[in-house]
N, C-alpha and C. Protein backbone atom coordinates (compact mmCIF):
# COMPACT_ATOMS: atom_id res chain seq x y z
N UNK A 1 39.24 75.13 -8.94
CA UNK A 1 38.51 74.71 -10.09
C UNK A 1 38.55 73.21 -10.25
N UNK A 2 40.29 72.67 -10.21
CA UNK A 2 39.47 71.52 -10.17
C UNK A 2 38.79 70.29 -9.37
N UNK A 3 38.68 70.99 -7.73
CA UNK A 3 37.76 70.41 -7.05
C UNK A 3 36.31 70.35 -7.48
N UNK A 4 35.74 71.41 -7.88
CA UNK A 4 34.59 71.87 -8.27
C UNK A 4 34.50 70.68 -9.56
N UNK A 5 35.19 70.81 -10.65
CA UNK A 5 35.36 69.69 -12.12
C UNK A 5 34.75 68.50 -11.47
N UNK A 6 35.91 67.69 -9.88
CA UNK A 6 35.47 66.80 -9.96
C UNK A 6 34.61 66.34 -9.17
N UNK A 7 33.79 67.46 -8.60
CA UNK A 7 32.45 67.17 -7.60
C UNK A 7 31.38 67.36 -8.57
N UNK A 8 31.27 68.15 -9.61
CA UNK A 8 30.17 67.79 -10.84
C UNK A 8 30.45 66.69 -11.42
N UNK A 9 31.68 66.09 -11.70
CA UNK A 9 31.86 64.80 -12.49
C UNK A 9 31.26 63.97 -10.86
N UNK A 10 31.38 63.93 -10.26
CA UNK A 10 31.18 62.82 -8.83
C UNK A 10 29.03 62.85 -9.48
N UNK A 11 28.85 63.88 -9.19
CA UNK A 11 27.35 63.90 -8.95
C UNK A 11 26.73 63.65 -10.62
N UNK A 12 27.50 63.43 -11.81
CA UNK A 12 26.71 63.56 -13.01
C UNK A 12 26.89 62.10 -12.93
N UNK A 13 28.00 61.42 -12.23
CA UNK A 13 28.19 59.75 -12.60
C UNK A 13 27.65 59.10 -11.56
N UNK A 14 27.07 59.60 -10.57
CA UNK A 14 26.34 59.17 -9.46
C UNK A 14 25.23 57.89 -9.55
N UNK A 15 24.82 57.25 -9.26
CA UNK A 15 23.33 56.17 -9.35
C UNK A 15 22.55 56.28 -8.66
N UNK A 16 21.62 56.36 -8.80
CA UNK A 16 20.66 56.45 -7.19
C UNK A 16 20.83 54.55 -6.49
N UNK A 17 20.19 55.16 -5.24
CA UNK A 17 20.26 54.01 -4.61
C UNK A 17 19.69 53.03 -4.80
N UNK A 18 20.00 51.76 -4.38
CA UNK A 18 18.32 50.36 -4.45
C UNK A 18 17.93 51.06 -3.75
N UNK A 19 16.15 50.91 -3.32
CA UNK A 19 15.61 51.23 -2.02
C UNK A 19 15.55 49.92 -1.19
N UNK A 20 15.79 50.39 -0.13
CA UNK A 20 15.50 49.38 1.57
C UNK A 20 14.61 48.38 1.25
N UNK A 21 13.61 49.26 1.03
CA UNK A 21 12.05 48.52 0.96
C UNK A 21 11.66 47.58 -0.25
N UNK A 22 12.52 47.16 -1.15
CA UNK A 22 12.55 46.29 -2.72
C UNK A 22 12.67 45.45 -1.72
N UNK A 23 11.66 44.56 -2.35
CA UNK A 23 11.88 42.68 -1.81
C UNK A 23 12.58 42.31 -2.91
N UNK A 24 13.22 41.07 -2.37
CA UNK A 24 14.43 40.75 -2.93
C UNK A 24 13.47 39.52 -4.18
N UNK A 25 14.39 39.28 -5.21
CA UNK A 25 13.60 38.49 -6.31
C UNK A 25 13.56 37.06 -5.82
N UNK A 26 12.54 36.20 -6.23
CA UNK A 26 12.14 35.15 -5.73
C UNK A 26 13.53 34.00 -6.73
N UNK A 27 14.01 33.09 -5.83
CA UNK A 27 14.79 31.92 -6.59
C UNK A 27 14.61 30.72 -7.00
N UNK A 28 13.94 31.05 -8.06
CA UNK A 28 13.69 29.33 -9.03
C UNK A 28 14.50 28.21 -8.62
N UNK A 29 13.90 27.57 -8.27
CA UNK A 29 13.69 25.89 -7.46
C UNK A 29 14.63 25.30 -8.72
N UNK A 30 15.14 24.54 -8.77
CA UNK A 30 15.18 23.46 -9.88
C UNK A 30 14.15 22.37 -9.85
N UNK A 31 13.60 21.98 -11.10
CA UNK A 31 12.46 21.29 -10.77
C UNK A 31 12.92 19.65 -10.09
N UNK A 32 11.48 19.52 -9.87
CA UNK A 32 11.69 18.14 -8.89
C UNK A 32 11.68 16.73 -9.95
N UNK A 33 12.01 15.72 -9.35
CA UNK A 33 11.67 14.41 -10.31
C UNK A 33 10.31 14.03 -10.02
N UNK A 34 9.33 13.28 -11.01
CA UNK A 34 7.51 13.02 -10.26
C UNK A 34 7.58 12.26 -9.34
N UNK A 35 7.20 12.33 -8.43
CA UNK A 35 6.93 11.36 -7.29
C UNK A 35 5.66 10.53 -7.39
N UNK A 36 5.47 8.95 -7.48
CA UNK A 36 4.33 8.89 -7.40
C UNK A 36 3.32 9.12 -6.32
N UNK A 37 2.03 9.34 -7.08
CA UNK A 37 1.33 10.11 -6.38
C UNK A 37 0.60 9.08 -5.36
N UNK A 38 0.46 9.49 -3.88
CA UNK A 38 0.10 8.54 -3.25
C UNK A 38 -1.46 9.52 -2.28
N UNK A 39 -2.16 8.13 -2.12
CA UNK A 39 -3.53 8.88 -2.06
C UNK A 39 -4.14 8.12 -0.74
N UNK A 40 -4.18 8.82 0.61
CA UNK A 40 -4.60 8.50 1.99
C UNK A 40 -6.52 8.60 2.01
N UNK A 41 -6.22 7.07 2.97
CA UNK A 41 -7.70 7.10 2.92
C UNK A 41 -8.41 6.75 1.89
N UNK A 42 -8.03 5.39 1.45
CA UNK A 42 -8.83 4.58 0.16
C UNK A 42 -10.46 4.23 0.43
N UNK A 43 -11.65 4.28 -0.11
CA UNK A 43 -12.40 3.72 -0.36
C UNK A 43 -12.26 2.04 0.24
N UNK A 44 -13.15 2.62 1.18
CA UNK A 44 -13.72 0.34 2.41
C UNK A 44 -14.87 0.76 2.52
N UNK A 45 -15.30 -0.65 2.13
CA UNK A 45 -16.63 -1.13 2.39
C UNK A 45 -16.99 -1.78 3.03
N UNK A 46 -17.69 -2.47 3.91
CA UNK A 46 -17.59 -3.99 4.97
C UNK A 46 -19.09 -4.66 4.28
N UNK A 47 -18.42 -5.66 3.64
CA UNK A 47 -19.42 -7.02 2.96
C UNK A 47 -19.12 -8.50 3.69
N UNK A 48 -19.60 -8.64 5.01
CA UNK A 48 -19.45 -9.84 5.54
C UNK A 48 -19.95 -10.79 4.74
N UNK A 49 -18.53 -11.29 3.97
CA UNK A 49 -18.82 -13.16 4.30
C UNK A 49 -19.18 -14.10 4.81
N UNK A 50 -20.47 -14.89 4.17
CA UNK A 50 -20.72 -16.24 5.07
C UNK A 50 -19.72 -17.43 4.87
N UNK A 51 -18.70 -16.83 4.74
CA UNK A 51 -17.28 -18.01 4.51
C UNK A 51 -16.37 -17.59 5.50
N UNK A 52 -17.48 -18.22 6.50
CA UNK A 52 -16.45 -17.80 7.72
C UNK A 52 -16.73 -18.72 8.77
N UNK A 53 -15.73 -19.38 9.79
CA UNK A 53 -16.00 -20.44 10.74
C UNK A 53 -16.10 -19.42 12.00
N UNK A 54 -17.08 -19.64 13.41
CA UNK A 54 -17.87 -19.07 14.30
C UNK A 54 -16.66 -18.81 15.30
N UNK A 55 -15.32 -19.49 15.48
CA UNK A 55 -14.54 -19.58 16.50
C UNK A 55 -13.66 -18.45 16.01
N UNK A 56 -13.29 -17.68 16.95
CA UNK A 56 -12.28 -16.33 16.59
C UNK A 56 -10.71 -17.15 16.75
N UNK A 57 -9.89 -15.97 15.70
CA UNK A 57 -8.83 -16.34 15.92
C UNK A 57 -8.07 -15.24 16.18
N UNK A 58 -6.00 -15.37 16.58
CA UNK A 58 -5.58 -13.93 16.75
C UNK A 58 -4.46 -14.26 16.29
N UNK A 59 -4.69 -13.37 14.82
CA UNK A 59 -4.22 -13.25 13.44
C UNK A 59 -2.21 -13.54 14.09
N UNK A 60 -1.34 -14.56 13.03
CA UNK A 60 0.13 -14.55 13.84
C UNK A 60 0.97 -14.05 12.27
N UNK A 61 -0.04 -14.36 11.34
CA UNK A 61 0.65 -14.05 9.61
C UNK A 61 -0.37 -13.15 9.02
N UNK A 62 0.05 -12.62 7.88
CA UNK A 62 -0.40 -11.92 6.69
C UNK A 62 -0.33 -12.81 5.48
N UNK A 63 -1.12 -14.13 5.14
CA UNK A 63 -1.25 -14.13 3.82
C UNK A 63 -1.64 -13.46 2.93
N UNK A 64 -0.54 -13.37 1.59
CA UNK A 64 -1.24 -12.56 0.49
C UNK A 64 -1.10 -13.34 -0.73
N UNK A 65 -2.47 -13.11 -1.80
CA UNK A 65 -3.12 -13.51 -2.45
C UNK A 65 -2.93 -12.35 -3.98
N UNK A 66 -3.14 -13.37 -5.00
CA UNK A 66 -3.89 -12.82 -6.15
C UNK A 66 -5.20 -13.05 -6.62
N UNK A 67 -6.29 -12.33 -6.66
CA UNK A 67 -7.57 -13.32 -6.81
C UNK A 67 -7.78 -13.64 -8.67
N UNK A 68 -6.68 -13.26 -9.14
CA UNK A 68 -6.80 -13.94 -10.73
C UNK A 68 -7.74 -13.50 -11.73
N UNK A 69 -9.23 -12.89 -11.13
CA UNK A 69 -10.20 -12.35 -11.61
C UNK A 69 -10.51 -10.97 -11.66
N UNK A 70 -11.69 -10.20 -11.73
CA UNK A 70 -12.11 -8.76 -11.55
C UNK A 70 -12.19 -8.57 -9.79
N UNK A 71 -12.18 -7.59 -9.88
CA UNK A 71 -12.49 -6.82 -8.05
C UNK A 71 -14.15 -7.47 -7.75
N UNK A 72 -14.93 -6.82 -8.98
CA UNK A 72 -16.11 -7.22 -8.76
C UNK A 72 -16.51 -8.63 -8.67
N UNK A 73 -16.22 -9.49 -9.45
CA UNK A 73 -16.49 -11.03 -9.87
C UNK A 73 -15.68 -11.93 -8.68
N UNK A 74 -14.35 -11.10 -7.87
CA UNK A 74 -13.85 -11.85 -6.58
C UNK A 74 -14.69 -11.56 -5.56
N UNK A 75 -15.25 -10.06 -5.47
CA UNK A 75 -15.89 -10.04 -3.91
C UNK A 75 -17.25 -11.33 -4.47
N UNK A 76 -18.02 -10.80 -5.27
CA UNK A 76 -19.00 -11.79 -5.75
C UNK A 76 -19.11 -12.98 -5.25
N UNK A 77 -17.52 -13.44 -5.70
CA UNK A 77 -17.38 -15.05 -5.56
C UNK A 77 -17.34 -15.17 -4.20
N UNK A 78 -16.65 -14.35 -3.10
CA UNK A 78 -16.46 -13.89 -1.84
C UNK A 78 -18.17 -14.69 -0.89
N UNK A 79 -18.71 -13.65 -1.56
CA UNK A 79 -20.01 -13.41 -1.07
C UNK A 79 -20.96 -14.87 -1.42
N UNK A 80 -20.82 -15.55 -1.91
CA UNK A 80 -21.46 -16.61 -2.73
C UNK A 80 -21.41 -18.00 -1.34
N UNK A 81 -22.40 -18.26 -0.58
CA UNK A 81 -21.82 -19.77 0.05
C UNK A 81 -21.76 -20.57 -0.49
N UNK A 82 -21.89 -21.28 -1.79
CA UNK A 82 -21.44 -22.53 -2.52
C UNK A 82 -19.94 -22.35 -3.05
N UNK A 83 -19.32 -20.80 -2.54
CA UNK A 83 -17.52 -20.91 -2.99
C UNK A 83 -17.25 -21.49 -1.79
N UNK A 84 -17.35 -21.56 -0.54
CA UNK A 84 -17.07 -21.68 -0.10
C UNK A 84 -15.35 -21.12 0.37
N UNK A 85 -14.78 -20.05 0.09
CA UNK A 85 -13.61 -19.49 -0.19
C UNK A 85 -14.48 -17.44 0.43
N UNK A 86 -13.08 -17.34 1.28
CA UNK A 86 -13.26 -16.10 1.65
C UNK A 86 -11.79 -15.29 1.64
N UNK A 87 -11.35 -13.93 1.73
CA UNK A 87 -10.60 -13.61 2.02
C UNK A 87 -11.09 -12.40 3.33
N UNK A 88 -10.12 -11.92 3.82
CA UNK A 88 -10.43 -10.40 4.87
C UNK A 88 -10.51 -9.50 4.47
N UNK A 89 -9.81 -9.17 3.21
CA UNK A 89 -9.50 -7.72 2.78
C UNK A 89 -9.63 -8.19 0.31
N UNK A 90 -10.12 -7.50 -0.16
CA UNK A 90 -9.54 -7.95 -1.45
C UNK A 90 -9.56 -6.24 -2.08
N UNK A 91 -8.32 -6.10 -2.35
CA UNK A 91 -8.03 -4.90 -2.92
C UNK A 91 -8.24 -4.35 -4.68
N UNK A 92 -8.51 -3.45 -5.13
CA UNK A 92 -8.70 -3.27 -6.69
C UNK A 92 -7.57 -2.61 -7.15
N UNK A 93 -7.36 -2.65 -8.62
CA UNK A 93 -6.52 -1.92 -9.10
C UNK A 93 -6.24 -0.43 -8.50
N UNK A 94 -7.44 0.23 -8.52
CA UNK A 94 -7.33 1.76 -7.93
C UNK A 94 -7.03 2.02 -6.15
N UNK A 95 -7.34 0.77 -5.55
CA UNK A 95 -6.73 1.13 -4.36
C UNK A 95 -8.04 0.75 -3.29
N UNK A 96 -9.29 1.23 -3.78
CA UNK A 96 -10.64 0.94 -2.70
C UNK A 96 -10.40 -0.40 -2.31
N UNK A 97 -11.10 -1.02 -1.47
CA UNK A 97 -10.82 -1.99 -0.40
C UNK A 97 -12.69 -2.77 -0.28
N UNK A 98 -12.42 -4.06 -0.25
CA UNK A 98 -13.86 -4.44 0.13
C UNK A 98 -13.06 -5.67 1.32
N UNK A 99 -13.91 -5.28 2.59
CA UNK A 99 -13.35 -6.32 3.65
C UNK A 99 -14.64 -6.92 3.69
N UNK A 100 -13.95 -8.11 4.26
CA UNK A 100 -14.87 -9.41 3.86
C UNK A 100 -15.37 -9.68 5.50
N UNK A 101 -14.48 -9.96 5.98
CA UNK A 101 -14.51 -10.12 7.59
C UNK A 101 -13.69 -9.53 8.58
N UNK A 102 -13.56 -9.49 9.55
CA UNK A 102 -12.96 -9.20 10.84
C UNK A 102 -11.84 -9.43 10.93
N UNK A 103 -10.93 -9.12 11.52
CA UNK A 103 -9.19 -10.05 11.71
C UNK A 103 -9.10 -10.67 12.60
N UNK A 104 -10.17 -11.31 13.68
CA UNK A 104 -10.31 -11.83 14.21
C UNK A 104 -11.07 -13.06 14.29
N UNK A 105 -11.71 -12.95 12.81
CA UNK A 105 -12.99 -13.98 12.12
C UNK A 105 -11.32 -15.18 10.74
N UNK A 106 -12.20 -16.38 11.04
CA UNK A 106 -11.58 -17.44 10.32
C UNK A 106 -12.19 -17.59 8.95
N UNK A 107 -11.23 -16.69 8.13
CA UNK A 107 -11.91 -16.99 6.98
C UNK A 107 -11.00 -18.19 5.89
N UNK A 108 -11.92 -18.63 4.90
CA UNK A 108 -11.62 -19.58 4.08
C UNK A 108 -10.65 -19.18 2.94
N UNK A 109 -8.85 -18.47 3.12
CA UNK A 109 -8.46 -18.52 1.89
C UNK A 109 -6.95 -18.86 1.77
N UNK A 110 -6.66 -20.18 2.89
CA UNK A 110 -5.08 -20.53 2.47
C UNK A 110 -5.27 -21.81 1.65
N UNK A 111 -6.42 -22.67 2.25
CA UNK A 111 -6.46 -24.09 1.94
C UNK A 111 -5.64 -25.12 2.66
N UNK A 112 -4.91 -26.18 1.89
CA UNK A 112 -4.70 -26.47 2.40
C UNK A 112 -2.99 -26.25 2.31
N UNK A 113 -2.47 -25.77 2.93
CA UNK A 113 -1.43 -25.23 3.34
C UNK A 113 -0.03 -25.42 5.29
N UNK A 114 1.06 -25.30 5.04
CA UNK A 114 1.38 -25.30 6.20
C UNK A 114 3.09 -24.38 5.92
N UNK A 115 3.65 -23.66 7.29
CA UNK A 115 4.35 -23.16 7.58
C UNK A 115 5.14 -22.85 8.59
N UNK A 116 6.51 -23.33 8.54
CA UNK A 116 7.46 -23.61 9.92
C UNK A 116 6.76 -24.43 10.61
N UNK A 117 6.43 -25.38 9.81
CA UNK A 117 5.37 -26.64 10.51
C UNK A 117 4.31 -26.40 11.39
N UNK A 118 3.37 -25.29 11.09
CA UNK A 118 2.30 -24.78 11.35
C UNK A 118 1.64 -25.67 10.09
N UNK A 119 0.23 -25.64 10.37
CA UNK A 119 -1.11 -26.56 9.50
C UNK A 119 -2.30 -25.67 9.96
N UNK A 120 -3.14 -25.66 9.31
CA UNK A 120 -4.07 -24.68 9.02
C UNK A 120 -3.71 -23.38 9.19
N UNK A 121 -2.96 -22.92 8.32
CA UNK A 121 -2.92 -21.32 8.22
C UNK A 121 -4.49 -20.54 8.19
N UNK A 122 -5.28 -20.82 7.92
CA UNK A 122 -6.67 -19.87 8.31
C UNK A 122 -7.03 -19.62 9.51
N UNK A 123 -6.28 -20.71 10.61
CA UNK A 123 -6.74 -20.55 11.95
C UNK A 123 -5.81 -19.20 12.84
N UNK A 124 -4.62 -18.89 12.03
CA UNK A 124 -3.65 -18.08 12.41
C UNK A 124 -2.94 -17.11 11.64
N UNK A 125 -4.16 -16.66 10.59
CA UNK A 125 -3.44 -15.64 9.64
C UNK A 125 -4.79 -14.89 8.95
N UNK A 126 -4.09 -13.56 8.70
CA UNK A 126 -5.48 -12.81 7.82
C UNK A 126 -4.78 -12.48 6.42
N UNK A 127 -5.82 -12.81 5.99
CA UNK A 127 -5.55 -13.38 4.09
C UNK A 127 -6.29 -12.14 3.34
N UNK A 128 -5.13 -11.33 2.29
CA UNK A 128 -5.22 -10.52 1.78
C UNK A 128 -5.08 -10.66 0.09
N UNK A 129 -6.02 -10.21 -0.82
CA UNK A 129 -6.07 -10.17 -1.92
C UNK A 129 -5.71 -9.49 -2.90
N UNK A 130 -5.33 -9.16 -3.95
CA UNK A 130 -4.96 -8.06 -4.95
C UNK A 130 -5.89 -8.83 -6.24
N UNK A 131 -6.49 -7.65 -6.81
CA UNK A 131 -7.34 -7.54 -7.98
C UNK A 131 -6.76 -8.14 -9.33
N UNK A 132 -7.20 -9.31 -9.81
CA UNK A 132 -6.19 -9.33 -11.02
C UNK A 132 -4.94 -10.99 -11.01
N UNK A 133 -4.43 -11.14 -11.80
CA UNK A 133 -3.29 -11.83 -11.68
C UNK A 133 -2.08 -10.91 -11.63
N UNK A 134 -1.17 -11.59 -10.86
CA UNK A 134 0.35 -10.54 -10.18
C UNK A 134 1.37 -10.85 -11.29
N UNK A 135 1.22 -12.06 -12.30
CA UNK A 135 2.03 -12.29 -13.25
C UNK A 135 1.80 -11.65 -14.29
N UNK A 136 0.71 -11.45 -14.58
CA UNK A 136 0.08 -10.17 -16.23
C UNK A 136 -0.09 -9.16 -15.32
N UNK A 137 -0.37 -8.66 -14.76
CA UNK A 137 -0.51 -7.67 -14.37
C UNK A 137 0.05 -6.80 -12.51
N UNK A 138 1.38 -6.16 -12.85
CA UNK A 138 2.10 -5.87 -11.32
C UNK A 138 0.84 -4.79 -10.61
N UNK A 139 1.33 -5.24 -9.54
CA UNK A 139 0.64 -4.56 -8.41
C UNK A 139 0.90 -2.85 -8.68
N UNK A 140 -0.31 -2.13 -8.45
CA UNK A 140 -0.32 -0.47 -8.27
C UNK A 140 0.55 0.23 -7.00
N UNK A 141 0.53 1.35 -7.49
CA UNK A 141 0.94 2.02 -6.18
C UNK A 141 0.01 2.01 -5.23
N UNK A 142 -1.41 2.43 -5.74
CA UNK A 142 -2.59 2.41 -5.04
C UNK A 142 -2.93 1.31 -4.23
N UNK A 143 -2.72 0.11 -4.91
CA UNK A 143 -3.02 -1.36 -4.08
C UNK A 143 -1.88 -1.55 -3.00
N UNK A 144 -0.67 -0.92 -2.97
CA UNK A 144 0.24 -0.84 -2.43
C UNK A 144 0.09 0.38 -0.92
N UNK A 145 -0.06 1.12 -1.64
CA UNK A 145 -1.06 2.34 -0.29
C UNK A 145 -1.99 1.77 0.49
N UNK A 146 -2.79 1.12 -0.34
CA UNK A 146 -4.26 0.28 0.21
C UNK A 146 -3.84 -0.33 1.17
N UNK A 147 -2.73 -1.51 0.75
CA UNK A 147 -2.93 -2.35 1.69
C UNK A 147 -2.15 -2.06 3.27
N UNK A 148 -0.70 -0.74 3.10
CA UNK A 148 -0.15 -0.50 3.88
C UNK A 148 -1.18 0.11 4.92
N UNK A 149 -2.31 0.90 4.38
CA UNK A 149 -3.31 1.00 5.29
C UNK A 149 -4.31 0.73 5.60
N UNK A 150 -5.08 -0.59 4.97
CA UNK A 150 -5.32 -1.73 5.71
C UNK A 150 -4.58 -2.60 6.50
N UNK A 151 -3.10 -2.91 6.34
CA UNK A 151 -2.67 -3.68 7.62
C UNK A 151 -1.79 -3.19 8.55
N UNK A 152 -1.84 -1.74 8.61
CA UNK A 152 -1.14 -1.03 9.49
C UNK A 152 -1.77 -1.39 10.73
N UNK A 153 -2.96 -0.87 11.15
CA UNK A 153 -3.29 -1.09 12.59
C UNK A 153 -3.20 -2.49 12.79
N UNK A 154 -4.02 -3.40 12.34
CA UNK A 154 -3.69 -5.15 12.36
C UNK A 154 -2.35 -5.53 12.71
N UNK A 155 -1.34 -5.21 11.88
CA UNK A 155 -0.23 -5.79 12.55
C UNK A 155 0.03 -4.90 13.65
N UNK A 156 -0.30 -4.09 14.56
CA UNK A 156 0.32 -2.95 15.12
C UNK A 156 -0.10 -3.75 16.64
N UNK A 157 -2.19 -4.14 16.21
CA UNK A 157 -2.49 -4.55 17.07
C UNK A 157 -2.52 -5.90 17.70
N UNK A 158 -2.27 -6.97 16.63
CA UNK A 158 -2.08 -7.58 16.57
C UNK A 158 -0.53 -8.31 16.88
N UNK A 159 0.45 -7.59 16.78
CA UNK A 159 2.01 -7.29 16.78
C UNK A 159 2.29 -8.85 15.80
N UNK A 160 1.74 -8.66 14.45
CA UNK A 160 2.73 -9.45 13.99
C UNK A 160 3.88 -9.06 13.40
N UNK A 161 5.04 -9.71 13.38
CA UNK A 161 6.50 -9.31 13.00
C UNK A 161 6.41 -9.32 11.55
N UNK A 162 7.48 -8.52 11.32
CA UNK A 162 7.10 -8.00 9.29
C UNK A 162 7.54 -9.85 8.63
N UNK A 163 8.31 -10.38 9.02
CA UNK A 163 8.73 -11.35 8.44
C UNK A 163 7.57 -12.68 8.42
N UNK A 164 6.30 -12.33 9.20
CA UNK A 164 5.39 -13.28 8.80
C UNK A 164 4.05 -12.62 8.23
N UNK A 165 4.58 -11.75 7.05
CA UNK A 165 4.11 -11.14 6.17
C UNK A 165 4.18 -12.06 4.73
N UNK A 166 3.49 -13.54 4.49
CA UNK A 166 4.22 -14.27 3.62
C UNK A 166 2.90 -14.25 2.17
N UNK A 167 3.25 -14.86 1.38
CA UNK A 167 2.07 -15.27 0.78
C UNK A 167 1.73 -17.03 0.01
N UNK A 168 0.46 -16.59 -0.44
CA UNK A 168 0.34 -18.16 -0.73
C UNK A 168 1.08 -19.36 -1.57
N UNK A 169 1.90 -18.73 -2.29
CA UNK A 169 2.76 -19.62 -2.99
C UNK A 169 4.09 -20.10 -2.09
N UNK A 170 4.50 -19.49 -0.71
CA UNK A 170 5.15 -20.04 0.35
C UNK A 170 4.39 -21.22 1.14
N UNK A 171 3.25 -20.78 1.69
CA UNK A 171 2.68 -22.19 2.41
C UNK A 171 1.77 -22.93 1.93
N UNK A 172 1.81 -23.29 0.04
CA UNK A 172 1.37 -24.25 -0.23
C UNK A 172 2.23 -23.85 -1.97
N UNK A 173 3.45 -24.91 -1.67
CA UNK A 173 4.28 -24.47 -3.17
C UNK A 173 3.75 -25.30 -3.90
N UNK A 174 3.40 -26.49 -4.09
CA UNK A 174 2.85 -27.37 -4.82
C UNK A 174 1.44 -27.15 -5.68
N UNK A 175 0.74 -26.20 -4.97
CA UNK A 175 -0.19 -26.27 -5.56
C UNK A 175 -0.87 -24.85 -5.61
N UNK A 176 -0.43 -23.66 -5.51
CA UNK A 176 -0.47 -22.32 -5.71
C UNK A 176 0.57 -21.52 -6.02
N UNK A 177 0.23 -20.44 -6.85
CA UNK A 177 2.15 -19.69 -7.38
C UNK A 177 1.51 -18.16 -6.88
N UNK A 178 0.42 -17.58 -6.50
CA UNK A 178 0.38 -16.35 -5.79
C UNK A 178 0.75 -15.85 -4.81
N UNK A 179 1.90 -15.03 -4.51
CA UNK A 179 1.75 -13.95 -5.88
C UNK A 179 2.94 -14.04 -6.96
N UNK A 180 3.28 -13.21 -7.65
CA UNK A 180 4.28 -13.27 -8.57
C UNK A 180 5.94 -12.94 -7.56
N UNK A 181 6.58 -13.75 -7.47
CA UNK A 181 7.55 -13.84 -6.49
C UNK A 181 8.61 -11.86 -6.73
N UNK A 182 8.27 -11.09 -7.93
CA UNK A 182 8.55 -10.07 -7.80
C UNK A 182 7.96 -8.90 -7.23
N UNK A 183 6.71 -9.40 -7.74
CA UNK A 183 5.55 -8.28 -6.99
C UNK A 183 5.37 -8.57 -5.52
N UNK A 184 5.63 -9.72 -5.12
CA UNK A 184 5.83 -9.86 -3.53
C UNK A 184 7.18 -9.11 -2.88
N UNK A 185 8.07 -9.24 -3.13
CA UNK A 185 9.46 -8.65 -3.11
C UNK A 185 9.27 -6.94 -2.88
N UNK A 186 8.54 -6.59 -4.30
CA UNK A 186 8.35 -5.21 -4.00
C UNK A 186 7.74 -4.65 -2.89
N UNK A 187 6.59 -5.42 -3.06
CA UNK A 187 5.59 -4.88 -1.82
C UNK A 187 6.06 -5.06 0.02
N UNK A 188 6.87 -6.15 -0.22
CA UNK A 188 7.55 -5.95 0.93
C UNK A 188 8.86 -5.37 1.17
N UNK A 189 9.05 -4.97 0.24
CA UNK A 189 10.29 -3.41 0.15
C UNK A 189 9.41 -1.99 0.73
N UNK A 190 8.28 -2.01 -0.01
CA UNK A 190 7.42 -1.18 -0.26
C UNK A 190 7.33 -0.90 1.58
N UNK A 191 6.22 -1.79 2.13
CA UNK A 191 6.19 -2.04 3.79
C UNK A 191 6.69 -2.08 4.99
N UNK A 192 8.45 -2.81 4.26
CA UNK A 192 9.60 -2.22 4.93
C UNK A 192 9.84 -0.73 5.58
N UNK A 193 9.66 0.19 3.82
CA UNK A 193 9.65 1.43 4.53
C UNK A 193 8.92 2.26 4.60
N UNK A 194 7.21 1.91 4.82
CA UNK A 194 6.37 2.58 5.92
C UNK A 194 5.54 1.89 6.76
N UNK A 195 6.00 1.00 7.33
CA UNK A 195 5.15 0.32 8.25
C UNK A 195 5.85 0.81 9.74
């Protein structure tokens, strides 16, 4: 009897089984921190400049620039032959791109300038713009994307070394302060690590 007691007590306290075939419950992620959002393949246009001298050159720097004004009102001025002033590339707040000339074309935008006792930087550098002033207003992520892929192949093909990546307030201190010596800093943090 009391085998029997405790083989009904075994089978009344019994559970059925999980089944085999239950997928197992899915495990909540902890969420992520935002990453900013970065966006391949900006908006280029090609608006050749007549601010450009006929003899090719092969680009040894990256000047970079603030053009102080609108995207629109710089290419404008770009485009204008009484500015007499060109850049290669001038970037907008959102990231699109208007190239001016070739990286192999001499365009008009160091002045007069010199570096490691180099003189005419236009004859040996391609001169890059950002939309805006760099002191009221820091550089985007987007202009930052932009330009890593606008001068990715250029320096690649070109093989210039990251360290003559400079801008205009280096080879002419006296008489230009672009860009804002922080927003330069960044952007070449920025280039550091994806170029």
């Amino acid at each position: 009897m009391n085998i029997l007691t405790t083989l009904l007590n075994l089978l009344k306290t019994k559970k059925e089984p999980i089944p085999v075939s239950s997928p197992p419950k899915p495990i909540k992620e902890a969420p992520r921190p935002p990453v900013a959002q970065k966006k391949v393949g900006f908006s280029e246009s090609f608006k050749p400049s007549p601010n450009v001298s006929p003899k090719p050159i092969k680009p040894q720097y990256v000047v970079l620039h603030h053009t102080a004004g609108s995207y629109a009102g710089s290419v404008a001025w770009c485009l204008n032959p009484a500015s007499r002033v060109s850049y290669h590339c001038i970037i907008a707040e959102d990231g699109k791109r208007t190239v001016l000339a070739r990286p192999n074309q001499r365009t008009w935008h160091a002045g007069i300038a010199s570096w490691k006792g180099k003189k005419d930087l236009n004859s040996i550098s391609v001169g890059v713009a950002f939309e805006k002033d760099t002191y009221s207003q820091p550089l985007t992520v987007a202009q930052m994307y932009s330009c890593l892929e606008y001068l990715r192949p250029i320096i690649k093909q070109y093989q210039i070394p990251f360290d003559s990546i400079i801008d205009h307030r280096m080879i002419a201190p006296n008489r230009k302060d672009d860009l804002n010596p922080t927003e330069y800093h960044k952007l070449k943090k920025f280039l550091l690590l994806h170029l």
